[in-house]
Structures are given as structure tokens and as C-alpha cells.
Protein backbone atom coordinates (compact mmCIF):
# COMPACT_ATOMS: atom_id res chain seq x y z
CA UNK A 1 105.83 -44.93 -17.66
CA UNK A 2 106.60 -47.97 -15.65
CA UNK A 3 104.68 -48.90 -12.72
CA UNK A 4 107.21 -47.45 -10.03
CA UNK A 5 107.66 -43.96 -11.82
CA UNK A 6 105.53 -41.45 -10.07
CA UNK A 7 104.38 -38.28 -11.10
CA UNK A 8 105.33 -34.85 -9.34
CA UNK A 9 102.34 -33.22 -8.20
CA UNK A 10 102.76 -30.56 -11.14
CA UNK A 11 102.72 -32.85 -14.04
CA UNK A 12 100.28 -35.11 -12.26
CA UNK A 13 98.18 -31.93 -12.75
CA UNK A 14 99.27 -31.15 -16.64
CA UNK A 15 98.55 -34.36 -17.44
CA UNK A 16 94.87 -34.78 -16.22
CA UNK A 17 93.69 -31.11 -16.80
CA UNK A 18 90.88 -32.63 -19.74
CA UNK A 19 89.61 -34.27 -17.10
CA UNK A 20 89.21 -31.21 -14.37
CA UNK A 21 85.98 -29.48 -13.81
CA UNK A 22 84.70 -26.94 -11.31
CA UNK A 23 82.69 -28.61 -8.24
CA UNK A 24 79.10 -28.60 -8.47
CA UNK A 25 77.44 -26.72 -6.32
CA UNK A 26 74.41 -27.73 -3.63
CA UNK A 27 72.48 -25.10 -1.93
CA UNK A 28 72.55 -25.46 1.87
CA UNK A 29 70.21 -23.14 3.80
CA UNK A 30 69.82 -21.17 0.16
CA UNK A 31 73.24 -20.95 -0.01
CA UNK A 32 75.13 -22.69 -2.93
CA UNK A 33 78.27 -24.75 -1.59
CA UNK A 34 80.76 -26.89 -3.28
CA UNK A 35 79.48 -30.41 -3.22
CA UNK A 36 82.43 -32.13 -1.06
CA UNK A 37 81.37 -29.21 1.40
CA UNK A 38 77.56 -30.02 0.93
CA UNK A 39 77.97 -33.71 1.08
CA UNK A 40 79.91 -33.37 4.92
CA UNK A 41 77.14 -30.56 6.32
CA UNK A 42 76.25 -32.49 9.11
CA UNK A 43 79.66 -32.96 10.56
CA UNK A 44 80.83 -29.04 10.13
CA UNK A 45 76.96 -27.60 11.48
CA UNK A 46 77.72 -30.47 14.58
CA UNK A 47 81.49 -28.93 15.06
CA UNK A 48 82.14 -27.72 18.59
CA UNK A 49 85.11 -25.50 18.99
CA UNK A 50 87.03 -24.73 22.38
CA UNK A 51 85.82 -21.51 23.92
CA UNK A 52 89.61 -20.16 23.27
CA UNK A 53 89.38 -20.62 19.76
CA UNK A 54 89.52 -18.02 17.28
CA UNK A 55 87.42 -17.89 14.05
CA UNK A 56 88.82 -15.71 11.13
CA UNK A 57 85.91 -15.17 8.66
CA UNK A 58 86.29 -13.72 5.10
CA UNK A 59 84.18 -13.53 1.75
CA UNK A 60 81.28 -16.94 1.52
CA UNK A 61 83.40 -19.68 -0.41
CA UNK A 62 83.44 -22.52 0.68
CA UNK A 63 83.47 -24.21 3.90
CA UNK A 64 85.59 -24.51 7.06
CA UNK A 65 89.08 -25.32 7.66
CA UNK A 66 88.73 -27.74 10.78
CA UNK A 67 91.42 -29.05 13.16
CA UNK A 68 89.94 -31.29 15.33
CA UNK A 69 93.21 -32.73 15.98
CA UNK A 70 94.86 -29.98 17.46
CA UNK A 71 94.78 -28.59 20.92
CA UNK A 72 93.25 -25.55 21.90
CA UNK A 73 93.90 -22.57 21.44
CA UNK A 74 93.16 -23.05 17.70
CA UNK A 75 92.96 -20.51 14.45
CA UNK A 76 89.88 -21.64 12.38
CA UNK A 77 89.52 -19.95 8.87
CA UNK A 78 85.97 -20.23 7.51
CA UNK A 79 84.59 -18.64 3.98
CA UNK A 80 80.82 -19.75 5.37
CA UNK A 81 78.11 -16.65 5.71
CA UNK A 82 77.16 -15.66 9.09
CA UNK A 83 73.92 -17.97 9.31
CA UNK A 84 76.47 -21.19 8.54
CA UNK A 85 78.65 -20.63 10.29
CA UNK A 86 78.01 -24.08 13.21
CA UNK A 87 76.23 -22.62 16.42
CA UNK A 88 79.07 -23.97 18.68
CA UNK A 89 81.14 -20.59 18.32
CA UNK A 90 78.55 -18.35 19.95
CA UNK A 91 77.73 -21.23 21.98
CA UNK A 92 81.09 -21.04 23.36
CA UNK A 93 81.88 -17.61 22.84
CA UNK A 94 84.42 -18.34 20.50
CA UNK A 95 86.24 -14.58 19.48
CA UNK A 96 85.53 -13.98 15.48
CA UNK A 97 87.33 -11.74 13.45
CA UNK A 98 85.78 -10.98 10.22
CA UNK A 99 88.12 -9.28 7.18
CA UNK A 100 86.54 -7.21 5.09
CA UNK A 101 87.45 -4.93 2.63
CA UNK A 102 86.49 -1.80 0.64
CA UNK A 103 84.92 -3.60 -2.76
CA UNK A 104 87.17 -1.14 -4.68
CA UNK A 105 90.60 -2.03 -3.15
CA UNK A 106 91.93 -2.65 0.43
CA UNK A 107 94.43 -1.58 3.76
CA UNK A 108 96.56 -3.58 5.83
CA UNK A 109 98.33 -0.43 8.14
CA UNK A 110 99.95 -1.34 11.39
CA UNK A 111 96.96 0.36 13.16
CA UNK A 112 95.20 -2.83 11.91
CA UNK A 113 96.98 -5.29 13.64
CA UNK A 114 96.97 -3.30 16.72
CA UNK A 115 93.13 -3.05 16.73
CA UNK A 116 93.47 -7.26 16.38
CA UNK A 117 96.03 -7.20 18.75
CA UNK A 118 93.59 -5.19 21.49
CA UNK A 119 90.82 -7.23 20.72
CA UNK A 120 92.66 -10.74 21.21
CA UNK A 121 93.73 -9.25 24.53
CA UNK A 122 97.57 -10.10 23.66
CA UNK A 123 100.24 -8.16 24.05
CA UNK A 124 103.26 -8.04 21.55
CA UNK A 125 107.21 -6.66 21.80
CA UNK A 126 107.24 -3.32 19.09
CA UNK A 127 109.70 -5.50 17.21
CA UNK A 128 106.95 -8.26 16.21
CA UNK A 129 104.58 -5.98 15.85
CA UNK A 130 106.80 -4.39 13.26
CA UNK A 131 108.23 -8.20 11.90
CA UNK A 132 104.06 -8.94 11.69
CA UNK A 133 103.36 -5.62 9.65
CA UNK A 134 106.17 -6.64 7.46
CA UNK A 135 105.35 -10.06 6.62
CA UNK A 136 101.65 -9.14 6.08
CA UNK A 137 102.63 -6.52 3.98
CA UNK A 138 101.36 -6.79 -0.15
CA UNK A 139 105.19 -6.65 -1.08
CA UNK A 140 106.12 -9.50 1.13
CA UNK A 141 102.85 -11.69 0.49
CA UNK A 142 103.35 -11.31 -3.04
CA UNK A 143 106.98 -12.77 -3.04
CA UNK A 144 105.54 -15.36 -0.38
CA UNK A 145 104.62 -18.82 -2.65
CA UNK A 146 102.56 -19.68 0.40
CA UNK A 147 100.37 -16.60 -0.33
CA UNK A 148 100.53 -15.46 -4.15
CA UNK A 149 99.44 -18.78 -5.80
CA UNK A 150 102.53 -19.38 -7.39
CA UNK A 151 102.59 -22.99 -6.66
CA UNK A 152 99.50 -23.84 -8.02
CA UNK A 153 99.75 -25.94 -11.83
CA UNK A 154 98.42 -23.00 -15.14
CA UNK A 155 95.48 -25.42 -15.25
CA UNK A 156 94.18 -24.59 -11.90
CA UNK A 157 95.09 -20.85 -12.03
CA UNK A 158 97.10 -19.31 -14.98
CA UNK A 159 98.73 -16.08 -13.50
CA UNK A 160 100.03 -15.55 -17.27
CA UNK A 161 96.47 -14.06 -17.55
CA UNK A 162 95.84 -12.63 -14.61
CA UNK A 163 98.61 -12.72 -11.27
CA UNK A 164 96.70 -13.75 -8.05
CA UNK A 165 98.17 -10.27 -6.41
CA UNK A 166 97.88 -7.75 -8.56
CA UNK A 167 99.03 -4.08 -7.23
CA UNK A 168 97.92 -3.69 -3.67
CA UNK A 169 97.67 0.00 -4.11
CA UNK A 170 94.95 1.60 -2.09
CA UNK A 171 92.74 4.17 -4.41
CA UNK A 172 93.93 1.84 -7.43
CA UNK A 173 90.49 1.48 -8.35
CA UNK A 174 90.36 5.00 -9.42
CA UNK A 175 92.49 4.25 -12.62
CA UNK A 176 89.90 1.60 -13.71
CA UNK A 177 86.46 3.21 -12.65
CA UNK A 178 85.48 5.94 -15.35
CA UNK A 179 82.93 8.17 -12.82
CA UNK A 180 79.49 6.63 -13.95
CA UNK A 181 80.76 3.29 -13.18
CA UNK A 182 82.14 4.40 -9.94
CA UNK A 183 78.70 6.11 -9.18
CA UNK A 184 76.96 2.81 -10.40
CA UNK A 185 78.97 0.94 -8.01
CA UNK A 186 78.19 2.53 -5.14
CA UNK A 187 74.04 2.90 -5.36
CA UNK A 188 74.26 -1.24 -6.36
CA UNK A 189 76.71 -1.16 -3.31
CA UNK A 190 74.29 0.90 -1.00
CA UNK A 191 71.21 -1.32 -2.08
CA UNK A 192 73.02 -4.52 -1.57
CA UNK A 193 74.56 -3.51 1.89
CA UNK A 194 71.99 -1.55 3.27
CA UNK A 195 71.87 -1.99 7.04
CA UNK A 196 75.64 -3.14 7.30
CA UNK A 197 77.56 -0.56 9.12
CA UNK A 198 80.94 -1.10 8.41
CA UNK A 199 82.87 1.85 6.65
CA UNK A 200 84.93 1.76 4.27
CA UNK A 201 88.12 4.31 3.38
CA UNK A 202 88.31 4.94 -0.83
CA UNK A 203 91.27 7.26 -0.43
CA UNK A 204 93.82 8.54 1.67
């Protein structure tokens, strides 16, 4: 290849996957985070958000999606446990939402986004609500290459074993628990989540 040619980001990928390997991971505060994350503690712990911003927290990754650069009022994703999560946003009183979902499968009704919509103190035309429902929808996030992974090189995620969105069906998980497992599940589930009260639907 001569010196001008330039890879697209795909083969760029193909080409150095013998190379790739999974971050290391350094514990902060006893919990493990990637090592870019680890190595850069000290500016996300110092962070100090905008009182209007919102943090959306979901399952502990990895570390905090930061936009300094942009004016308030600002959408901050985070994968950090409660205890990580930098001090500023209660300082501030920074609004959190936190999505969760039943271990065994999960909802995304309308009622959902109303509940967010109450909360946030906002109030929305029936048509977006509807247009918002839609596009956050499993059907629609699963054709959306911004949401099912599709863009991402086999090396870094081969959906020919296993597609990033599956089914989206709630009560799915009853065709792949045989009742002792299920029954397993939940006392490890009740042990490891004792003292969180945050229900969960299984059916409906």
C-alpha cells in the first residue's frame, strides 16, 4: 500500500485484530475499571456538572461520557456504580435517572416515558410522545445502526454468533429457564439485591 492509501476504518480493524486485546482492568475504590478510565480518575471524580444537567445511569462498565464542551443543559451517560459516580451531581442537584431492568428480560411501554417525562418536569405534544415511543421501540432500535451494533468490525463484536438485540420479548426468559434454574435465579437474585427496592414485572 503506498504511503497516501488509507485504510477505511473497517479494514483498518480486520487488519490489526492479532494485535487487539481486552483493556486491563484497575480497581478504583474496589471497583475494577478499564485502565484508560483508571488512568484519568482524577479528572472524572473532580468533574462538576451544571445543576441542569441530567445524568442517565445504567449497568457499572466503564466510565463517564463527559461534555465539557457543551453548554448546559447537558445529557451525561455514565456506566459508574453509585459510590463513583463524582460528588458534583448531588452537589449540584443534578436530576439522575437510573435504567434498570428485570435480570430476566425488559419493558420500554409509553407509560415509561411518561413517568421520565413527569419527572424531568417537561411537557411534550401526544404526537412526540408517540414519535419517542416509536423510535425507542426494540423494532426500531434494532433496525437503527446507531443502536444494534451493526457498525462495529466481526473482530470487535461478531453478531454471526450472537446479534447485539436479540428478541425484545418480555417473559422471553421463560423459554430458556427450565424451573430450577428460574428458582435458582431468583434466591442468588434475592441474596445479591437484598435491601434494593426496586420491582421488577416477569410477565404480563
Amino acid at each position: 500500500m503506498s504511503a497516501t492509501d488509507q485504510l477505511s476504518y473497517f479494514d483498518s480493524i480486520q487488519e490489526a485484530k492479532d494485535s487487539m486485546y481486552r483493556f486491563p482492568l484497575i480497581p478504583v475504590r474496589g471497583v475494577p475499571l478499564m485502565n484508560y478510565i483508571a488512568n484519568n480518575w482524577d479528572s472524572i471524580w473532580a468533574f462538576e456538572p451544571h445543576p441542569s444537567d441530567l445524568l442517565i445511569a445504567t449497568y457499572p462498565k466503564a466510565g463517564l461520557d463527559l461534555l465539557k464542551d457543551m453548554p448546559p443543559p447537558r445529557v451525561i451517560k455514565t456506566h459508574l456504580p453509585f459510590q463513583l459516580v463524582p460528588q458534583g451531581f448531588w452537589k449540584n442537584k443534578c436530576k439522575a435517572i437510573y435504567v434498570a431492568r428485570n435480570a430476566k428480560d425488559n419493558l420500554n411501554p409509553q407509560r415509561e416515558v411518561e413517568r421520565i417525562m413527569r419527572y424531568l418536569e417537561v411537557s411534550l405534544a401526544d404526537d412526540v410522545i408517540s414519535h419517542i415511543v416509536e423510535l425507542t421501540s426494540f423494532k426500531a432500535m434494532k433496525e437503527n445502526p446507531m443502536a444494534n451494533y451493526t457498525t462495529i468490525p466481526p473482530p470487535v463484536f461478531d453478531q454471526t454468533i450472537s446479534s447485539f438485540m436479540r428478541k425484545g420479548m418480555v417473559g422471553d426468559w421463560n423459554n430458556h429457564f427450565t424451573p430450577e434454574q428460574s428458582r435458582a435465579f431468583d434466591e442468588d437474585y434475592e441474596r445479591q439485591m437484598k435491601g434494593c427496592n426496586i420491582p421488577f414485572r416477569t410477565t404480563i
